[in-house]
C-alpha atoms as a PDB file:
ATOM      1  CA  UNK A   1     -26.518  15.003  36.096  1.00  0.00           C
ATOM      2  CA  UNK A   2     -23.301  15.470  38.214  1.00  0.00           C
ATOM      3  CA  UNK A   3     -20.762  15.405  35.095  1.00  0.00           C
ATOM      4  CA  UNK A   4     -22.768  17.753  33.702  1.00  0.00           C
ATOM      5  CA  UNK A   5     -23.055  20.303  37.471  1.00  0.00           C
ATOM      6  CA  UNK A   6     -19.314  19.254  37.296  1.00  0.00           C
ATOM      7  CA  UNK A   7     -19.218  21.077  33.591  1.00  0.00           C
ATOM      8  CA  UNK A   8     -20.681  24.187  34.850  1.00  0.00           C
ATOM      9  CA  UNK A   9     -18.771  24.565  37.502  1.00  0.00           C
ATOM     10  CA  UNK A  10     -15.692  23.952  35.801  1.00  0.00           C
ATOM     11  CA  UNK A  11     -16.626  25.737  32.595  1.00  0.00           C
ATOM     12  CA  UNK A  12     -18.476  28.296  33.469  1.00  0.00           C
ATOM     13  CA  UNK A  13     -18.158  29.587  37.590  1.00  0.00           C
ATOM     14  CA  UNK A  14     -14.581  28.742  37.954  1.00  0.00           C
ATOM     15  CA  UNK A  15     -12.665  29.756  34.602  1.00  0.00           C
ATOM     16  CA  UNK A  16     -13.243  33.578  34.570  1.00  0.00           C
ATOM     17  CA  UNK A  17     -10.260  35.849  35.652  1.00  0.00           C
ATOM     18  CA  UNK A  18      -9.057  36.432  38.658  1.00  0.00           C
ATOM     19  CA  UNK A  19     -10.702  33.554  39.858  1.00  0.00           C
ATOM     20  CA  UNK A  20      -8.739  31.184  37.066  1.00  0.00           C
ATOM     21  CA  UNK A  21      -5.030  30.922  38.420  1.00  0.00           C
ATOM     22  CA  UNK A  22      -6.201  29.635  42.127  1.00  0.00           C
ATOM     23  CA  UNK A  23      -8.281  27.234  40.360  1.00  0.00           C
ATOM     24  CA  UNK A  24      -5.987  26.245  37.586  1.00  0.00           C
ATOM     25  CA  UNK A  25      -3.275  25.722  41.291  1.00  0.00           C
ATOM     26  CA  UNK A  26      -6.730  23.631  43.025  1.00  0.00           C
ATOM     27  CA  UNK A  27      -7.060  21.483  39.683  1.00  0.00           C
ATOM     28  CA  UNK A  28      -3.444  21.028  39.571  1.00  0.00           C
ATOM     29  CA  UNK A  29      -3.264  19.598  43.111  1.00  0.00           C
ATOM     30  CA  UNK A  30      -6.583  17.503  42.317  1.00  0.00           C
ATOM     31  CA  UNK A  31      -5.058  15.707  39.623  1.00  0.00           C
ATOM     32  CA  UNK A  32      -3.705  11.963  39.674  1.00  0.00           C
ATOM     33  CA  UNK A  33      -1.034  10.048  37.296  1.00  0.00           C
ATOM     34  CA  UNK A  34      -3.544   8.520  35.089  1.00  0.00           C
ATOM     35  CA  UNK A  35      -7.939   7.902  34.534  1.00  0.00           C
ATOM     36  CA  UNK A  36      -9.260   5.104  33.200  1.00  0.00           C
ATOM     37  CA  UNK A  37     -12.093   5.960  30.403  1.00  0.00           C
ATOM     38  CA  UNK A  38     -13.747   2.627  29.352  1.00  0.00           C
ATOM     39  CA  UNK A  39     -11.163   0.615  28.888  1.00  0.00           C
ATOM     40  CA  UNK A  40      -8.504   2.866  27.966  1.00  0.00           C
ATOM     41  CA  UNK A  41      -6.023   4.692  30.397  1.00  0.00           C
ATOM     42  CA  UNK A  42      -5.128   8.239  29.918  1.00  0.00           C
ATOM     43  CA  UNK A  43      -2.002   9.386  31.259  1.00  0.00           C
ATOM     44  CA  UNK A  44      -2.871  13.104  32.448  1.00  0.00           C
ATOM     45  CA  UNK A  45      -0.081  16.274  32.300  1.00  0.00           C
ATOM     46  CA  UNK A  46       0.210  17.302  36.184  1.00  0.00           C
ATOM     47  CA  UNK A  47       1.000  21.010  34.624  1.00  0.00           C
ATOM     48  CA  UNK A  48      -2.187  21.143  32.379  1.00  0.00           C
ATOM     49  CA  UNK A  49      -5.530  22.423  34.185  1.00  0.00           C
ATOM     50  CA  UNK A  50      -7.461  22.240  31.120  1.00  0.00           C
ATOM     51  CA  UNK A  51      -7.117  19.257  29.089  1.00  0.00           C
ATOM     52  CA  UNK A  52      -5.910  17.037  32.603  1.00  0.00           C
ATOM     53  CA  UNK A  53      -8.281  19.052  34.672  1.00  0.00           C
ATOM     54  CA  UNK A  54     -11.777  18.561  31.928  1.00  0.00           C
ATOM     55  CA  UNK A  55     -10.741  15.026  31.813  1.00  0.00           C
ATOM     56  CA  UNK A  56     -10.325  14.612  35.431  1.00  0.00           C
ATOM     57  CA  UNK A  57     -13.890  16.039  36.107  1.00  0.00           C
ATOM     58  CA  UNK A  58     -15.450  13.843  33.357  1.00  0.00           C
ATOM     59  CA  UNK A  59     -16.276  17.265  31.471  1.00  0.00           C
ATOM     60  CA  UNK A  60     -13.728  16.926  28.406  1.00  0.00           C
ATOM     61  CA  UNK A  61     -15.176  16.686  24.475  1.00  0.00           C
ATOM     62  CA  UNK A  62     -18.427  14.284  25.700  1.00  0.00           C
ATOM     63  CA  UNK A  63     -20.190  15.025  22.279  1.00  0.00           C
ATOM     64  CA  UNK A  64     -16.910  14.335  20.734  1.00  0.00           C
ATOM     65  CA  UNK A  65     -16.270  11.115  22.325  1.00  0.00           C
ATOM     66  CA  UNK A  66     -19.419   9.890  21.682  1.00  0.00           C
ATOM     67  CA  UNK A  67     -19.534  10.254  17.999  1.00  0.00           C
ATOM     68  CA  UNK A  68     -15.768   9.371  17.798  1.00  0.00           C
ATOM     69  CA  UNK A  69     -16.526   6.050  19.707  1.00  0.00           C
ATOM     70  CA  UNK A  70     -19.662   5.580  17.486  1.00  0.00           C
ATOM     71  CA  UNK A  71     -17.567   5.848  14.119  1.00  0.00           C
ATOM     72  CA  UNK A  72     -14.263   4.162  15.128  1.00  0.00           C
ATOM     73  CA  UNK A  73     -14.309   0.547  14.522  1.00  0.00           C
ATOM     74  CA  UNK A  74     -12.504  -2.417  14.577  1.00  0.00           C
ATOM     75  CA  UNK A  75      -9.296  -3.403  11.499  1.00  0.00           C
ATOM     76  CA  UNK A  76      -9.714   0.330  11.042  1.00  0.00           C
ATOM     77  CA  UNK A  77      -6.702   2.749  10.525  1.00  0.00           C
ATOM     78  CA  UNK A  78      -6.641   6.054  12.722  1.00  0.00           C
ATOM     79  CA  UNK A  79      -4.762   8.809  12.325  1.00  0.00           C
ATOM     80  CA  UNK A  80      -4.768  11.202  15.718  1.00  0.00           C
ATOM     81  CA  UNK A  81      -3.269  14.551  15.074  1.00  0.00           C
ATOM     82  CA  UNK A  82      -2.486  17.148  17.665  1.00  0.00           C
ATOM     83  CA  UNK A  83      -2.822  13.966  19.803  1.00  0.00           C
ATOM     84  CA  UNK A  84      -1.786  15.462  23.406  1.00  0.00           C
ATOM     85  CA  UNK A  85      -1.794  13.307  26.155  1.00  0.00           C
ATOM     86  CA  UNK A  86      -3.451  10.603  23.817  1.00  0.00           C
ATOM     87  CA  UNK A  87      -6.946  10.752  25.137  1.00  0.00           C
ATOM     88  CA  UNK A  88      -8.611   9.560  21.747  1.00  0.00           C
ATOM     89  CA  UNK A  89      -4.781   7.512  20.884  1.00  0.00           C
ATOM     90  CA  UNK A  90      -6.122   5.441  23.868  1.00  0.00           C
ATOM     91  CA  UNK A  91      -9.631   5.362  23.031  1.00  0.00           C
ATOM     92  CA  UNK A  92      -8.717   4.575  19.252  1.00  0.00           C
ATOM     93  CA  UNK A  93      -6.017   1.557  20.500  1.00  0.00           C
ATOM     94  CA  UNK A  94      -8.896  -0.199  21.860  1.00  0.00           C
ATOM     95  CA  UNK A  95     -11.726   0.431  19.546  1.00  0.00           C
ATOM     96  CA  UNK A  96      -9.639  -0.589  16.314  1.00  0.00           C
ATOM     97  CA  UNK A  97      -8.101  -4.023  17.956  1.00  0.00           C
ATOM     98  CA  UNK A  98      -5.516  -6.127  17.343  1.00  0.00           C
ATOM     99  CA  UNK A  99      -6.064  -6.150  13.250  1.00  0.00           C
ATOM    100  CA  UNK A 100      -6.277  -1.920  13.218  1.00  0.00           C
ATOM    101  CA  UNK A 101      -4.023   0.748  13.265  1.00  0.00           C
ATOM    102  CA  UNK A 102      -3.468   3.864  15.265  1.00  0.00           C
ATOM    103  CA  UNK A 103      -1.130   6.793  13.927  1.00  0.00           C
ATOM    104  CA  UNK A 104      -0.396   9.097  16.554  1.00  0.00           C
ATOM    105  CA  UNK A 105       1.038  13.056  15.967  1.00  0.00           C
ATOM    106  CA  UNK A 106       2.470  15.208  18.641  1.00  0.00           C
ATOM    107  CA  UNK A 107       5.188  17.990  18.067  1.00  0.00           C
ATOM    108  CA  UNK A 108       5.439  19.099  21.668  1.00  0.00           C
ATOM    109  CA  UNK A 109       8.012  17.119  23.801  1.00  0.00           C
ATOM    110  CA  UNK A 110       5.946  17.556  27.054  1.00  0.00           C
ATOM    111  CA  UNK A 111       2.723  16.104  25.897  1.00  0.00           C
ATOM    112  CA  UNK A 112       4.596  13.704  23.953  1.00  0.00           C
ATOM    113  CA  UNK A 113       6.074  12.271  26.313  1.00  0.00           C
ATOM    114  CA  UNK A 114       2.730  11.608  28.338  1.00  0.00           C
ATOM    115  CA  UNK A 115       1.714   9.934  25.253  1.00  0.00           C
ATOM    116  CA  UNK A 116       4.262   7.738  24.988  1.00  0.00           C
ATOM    117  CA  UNK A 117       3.393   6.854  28.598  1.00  0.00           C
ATOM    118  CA  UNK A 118      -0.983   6.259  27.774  1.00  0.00           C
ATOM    119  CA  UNK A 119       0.466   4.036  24.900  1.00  0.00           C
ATOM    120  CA  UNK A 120       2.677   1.973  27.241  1.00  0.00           C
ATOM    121  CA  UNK A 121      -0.445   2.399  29.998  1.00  0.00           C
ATOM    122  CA  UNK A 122      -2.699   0.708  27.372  1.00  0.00           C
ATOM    123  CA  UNK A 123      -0.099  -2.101  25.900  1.00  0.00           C
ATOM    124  CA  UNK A 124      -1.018  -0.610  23.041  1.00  0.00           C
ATOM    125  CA  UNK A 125       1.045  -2.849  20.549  1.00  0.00           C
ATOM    126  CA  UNK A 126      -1.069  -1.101  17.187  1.00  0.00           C
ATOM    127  CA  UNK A 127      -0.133   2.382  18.100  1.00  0.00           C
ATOM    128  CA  UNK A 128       2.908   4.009  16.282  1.00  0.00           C
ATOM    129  CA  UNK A 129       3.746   8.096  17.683  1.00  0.00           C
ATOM    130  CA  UNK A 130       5.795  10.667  16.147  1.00  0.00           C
ATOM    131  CA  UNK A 131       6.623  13.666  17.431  1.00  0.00           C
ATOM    132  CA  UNK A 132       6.272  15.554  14.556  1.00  0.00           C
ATOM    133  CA  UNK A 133       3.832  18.603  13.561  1.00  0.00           C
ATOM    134  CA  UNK A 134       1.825  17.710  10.944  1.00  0.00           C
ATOM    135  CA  UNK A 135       1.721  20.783   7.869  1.00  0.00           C
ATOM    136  CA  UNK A 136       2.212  21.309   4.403  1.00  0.00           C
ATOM    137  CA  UNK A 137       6.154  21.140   3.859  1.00  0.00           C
ATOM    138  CA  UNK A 138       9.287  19.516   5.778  1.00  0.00           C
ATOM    139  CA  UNK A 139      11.171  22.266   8.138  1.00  0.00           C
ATOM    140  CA  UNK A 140      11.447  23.715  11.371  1.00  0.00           C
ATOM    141  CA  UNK A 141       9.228  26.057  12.800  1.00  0.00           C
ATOM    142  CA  UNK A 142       8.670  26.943  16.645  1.00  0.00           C
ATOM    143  CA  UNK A 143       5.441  25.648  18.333  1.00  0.00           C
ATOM    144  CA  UNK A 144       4.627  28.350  20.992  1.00  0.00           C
ATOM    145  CA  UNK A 145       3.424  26.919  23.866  1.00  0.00           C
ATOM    146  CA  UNK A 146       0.467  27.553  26.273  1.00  0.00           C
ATOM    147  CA  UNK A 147       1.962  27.795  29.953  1.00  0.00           C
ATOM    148  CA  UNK A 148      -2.180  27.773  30.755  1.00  0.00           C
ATOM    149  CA  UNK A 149      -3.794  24.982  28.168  1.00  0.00           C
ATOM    150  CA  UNK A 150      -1.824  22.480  26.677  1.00  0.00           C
ATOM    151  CA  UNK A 151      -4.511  21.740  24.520  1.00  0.00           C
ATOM    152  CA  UNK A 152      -3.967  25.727  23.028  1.00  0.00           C
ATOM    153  CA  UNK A 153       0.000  25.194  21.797  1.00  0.00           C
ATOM    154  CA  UNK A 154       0.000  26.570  18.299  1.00  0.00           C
ATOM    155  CA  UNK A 155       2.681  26.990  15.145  1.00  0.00           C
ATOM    156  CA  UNK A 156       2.074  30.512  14.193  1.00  0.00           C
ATOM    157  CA  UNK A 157       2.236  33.336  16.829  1.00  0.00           C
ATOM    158  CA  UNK A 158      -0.139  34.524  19.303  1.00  0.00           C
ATOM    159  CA  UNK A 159      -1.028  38.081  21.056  1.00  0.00           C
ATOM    160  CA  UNK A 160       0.615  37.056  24.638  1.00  0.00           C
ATOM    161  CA  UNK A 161       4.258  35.794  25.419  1.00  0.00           C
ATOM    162  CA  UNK A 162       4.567  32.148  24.571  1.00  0.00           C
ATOM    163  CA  UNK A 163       8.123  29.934  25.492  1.00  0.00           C
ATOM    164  CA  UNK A 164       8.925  28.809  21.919  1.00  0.00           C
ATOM    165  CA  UNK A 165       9.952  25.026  21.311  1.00  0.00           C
ATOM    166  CA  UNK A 166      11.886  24.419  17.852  1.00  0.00           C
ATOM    167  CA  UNK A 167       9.660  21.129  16.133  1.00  0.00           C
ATOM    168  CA  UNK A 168      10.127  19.521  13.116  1.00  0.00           C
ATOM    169  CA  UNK A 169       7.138  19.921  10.993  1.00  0.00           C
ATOM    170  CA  UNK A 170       6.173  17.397   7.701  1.00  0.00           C
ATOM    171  CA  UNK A 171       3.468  16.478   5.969  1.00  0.00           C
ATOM    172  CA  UNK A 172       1.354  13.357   6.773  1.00  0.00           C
ATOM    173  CA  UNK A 173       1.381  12.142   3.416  1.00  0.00           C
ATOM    174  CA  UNK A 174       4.792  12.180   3.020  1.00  0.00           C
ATOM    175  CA  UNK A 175       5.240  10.265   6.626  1.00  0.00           C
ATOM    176  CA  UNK A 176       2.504   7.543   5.965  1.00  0.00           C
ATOM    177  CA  UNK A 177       4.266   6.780   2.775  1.00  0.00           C
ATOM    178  CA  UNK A 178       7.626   6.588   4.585  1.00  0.00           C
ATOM    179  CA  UNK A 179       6.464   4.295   7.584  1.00  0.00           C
ATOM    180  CA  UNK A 180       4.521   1.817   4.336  1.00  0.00           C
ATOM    181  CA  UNK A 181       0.788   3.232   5.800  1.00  0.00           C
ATOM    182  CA  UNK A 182      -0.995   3.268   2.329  1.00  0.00           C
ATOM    183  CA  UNK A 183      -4.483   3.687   3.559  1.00  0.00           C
ATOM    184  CA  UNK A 184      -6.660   5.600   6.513  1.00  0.00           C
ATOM    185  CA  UNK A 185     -10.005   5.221   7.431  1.00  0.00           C
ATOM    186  CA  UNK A 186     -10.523   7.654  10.011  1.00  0.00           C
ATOM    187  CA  UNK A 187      -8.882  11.016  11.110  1.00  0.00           C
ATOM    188  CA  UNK A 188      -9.154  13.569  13.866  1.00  0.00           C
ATOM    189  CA  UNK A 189      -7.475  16.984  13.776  1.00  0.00           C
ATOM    190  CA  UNK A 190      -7.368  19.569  16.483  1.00  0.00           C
ATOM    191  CA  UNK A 191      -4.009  21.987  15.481  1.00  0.00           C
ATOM    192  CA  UNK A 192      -5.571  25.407  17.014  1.00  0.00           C
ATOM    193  CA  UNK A 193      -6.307  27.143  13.699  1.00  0.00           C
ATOM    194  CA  UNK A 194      -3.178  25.391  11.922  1.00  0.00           C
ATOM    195  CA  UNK A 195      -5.983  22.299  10.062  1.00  0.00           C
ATOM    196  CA  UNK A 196      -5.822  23.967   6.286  1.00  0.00           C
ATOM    197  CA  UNK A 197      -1.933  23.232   6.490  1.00  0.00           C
ATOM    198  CA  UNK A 198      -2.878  20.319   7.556  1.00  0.00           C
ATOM    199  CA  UNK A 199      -5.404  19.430   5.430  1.00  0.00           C
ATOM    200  CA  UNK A 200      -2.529  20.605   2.230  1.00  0.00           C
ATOM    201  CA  UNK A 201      -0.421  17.402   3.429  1.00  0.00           C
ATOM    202  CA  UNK A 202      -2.757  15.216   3.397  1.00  0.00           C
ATOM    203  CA  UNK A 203      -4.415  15.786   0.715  1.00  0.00           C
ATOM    204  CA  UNK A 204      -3.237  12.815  -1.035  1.00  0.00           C
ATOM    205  CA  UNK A 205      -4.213  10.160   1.490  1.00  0.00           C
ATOM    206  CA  UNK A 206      -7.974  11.630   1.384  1.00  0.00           C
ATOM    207  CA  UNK A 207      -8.081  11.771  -2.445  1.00  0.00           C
ATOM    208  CA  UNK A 208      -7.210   8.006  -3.133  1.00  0.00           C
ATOM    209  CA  UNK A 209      -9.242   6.828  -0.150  1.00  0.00           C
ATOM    210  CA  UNK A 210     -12.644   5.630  -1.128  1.00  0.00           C
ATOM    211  CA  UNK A 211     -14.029   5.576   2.250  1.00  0.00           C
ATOM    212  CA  UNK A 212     -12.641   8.146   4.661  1.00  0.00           C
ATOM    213  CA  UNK A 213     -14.149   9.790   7.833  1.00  0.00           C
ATOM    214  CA  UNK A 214     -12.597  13.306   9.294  1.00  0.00           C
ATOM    215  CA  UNK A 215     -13.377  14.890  12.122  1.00  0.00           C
ATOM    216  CA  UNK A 216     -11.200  18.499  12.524  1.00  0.00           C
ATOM    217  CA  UNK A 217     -11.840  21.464  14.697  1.00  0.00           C
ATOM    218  CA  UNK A 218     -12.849  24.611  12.964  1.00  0.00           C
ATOM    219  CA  UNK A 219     -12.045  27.906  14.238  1.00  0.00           C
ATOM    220  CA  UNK A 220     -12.485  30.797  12.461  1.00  0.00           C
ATOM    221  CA  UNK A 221     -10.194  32.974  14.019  1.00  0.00           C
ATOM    222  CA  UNK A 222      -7.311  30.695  14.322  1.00  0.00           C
ATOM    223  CA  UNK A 223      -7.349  29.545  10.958  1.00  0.00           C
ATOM    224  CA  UNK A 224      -7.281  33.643   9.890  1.00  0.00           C
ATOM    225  CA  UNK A 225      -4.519  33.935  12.335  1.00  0.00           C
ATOM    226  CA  UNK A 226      -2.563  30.931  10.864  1.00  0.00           C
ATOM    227  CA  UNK A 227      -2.528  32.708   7.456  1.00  0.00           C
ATOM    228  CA  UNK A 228      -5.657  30.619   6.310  1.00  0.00           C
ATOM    229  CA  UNK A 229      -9.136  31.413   5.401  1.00  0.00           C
ATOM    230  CA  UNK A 230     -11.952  29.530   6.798  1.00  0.00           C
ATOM    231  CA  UNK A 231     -14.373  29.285   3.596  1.00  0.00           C
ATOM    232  CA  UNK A 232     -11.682  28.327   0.952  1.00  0.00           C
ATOM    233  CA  UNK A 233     -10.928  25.848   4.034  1.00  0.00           C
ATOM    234  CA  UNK A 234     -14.728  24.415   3.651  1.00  0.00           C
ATOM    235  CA  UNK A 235     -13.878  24.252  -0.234  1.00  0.00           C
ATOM    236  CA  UNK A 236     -10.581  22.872  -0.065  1.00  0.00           C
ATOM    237  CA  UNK A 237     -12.166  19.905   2.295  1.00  0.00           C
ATOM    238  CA  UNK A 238     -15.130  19.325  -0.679  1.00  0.00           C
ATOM    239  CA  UNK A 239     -12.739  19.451  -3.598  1.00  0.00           C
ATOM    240  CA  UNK A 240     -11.311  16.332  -2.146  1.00  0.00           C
ATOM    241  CA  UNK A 241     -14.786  14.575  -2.190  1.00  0.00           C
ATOM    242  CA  UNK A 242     -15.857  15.151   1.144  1.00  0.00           C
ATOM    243  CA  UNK A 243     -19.840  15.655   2.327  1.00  0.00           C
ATOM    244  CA  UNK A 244     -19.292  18.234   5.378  1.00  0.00           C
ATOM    245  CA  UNK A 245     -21.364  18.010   8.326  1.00  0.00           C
ATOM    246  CA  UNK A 246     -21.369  20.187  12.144  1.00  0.00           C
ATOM    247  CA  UNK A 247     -20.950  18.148  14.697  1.00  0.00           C
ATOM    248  CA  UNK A 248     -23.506  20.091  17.437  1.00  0.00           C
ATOM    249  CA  UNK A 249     -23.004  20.165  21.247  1.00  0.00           C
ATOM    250  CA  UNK A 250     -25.284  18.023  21.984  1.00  0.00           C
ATOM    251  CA  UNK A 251     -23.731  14.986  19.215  1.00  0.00           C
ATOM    252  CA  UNK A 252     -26.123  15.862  16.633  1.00  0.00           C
ATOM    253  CA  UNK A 253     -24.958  16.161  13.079  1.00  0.00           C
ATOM    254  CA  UNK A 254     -25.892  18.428  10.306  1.00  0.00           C
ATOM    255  CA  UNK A 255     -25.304  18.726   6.735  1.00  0.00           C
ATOM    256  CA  UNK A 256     -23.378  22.121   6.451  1.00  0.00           C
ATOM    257  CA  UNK A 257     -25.468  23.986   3.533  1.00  0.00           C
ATOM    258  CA  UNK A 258     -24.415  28.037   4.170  1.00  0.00           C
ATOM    259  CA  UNK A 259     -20.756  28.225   5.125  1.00  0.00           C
ATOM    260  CA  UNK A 260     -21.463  31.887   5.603  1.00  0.00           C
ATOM    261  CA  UNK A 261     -23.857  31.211   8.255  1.00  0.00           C
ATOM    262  CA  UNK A 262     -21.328  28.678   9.924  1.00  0.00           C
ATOM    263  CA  UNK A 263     -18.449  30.890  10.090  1.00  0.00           C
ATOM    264  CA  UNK A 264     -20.588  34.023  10.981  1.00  0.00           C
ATOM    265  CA  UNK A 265     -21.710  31.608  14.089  1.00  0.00           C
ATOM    266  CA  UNK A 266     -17.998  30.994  15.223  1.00  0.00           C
ATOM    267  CA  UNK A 267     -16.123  34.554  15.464  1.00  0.00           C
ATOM    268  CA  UNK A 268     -13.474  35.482  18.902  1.00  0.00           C
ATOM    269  CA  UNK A 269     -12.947  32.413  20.484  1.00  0.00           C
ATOM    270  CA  UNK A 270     -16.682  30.377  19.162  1.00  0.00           C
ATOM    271  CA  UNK A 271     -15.313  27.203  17.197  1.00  0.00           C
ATOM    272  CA  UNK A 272     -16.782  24.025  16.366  1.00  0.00           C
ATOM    273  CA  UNK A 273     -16.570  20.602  15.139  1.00  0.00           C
ATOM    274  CA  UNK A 274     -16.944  19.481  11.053  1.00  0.00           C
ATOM    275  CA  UNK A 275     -17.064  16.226   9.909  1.00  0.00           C
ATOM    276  CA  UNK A 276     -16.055  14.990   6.857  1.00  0.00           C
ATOM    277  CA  UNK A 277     -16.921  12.017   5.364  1.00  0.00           C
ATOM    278  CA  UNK A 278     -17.338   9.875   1.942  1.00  0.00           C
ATOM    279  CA  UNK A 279     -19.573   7.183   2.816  1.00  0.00           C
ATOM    280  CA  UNK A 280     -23.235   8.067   3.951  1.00  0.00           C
ATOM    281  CA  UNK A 281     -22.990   7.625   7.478  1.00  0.00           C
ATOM    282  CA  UNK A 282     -26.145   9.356   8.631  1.00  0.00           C
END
């Protein structure tokens, strides 16, 4: 009951403008070096309200976390990208154990640099980060960065002014094969819009994989906005042999069956959660 008063406050009384930048400063102020979640420590951005401040308050991805912690077990091989501040890096260290894996991606050198510090928080000896932006092609492309959300930096640009940070960009496959990685079991994507280039470089990976779970944020709007489209997104995700389920608010999962309907549910700023998988989990 109180994380969930906490969530309405936070969510819902607090985060409309003008009231947002005094409580963006309060949550600032409020927040300490590091939380413990379970058994994993999160190292938390002192310049981030959103993702610092939701985890703070106990309010951040619950549904998420549940269903990640319910899928993520151990001598498997995750792959985190758009890690952050290494929230589910940490959770994933612990869950896989000493005979698993954890991949960690994270182009920005702020955030990356409080991951580096939740993987030394954690002794996490089977983590291995790269600050790198996961896509479809090696280059260079600015990341434009959210002065407001952390959580919201994105490689394509946006409607307001954004500080732009040069990143290297390459695709996972390419990097997996490079570091000897030859098989994952489980992957989580949250890249703002930016998943089908995602998706494009690691195509390979998912193809060869017998048994694969996904879990990627899908947002309508940003994928239009990162020169993508959503429904040849849904196809491109089945056409490498995965069964697509939404992941609802309250942890529920359900088969998706009309991606019309879906996307139609998630326009402006409305996303949600799919999850991929090729083993019948549910």
């Amino acid at each position: 009951m109180i994380a969930r008063i906490a969530e309405f406050i936070y969510c819902y009384l607090l985060r409309p403008w003008p009231l947002r930048p005094i409580t963006n400063w309060t949550i600032r102020q409020l927040l300490p070096k590091q939380i413990l979640v379970g058994k994993a420590v999160v190292a938390l951005n002192p310049k981030d309200p959103v993702v610092s401040g939701a985890l703070r308050f106990g309010v951040y991805e619950n549904a998420e976390s549940r269903w990640f912690q319910s899928v993520c077990q151990p001598g498997m091989t995750f792959l985190d990208v758009g890690a952050n501040i290494g929230y589910y890096t940490a959770l994933g260290s612990h869950s896989v154990g000493p005979e698993g894996k954890v991949i960690s991606i994270e182009p920005d050198p702020e955030s990356f640099s409080y991951l580096k510090q939740t993987i030394s928080a954690n002794n996490s000896i089977n983590v291995q980060a790269f600050q790198v932006a996961a896509s479809d092609r090696t280059t260079q492309l600015p990341l434009y960065i959210s002065n407001e959300n952390r959580g919201d930096n994105r490689l394509y640009a946006s409607s307001e002014a954004r500080t732009e940070v040069l990143v290297k960009t390459q695709p996972i496959d390419e990097l997996l094969s490079e570091n000897d990685i030859n098989q994952v079991d489980l992957i989580k994507i949250d890249v703002q819009g930016y998943e089908p280039k995602v998706i494009a470089g690691l195509s390979k990976t998912i193809s060869k994989s017998q048994q694969i779970i996904l879990i990627t944020e899908f947002w309508p709007k940003g994928i239009r906005e990162a020169g993508g489209d959503a429904k040849v997104f849904l196809n491109n995700l089945r056409n490498l042999g995965l069964t697509l389920y939404e992941l609802k608010n309250d942890g529920e999962v359900s088969e998706i069956s009309d991606d019309h309907d879906l996307i139609s549910r998630h326009q402006g700023r409305k996303y949600t959660n799919i999850v991929g998988e090729k083993r019948n989990l549910y």
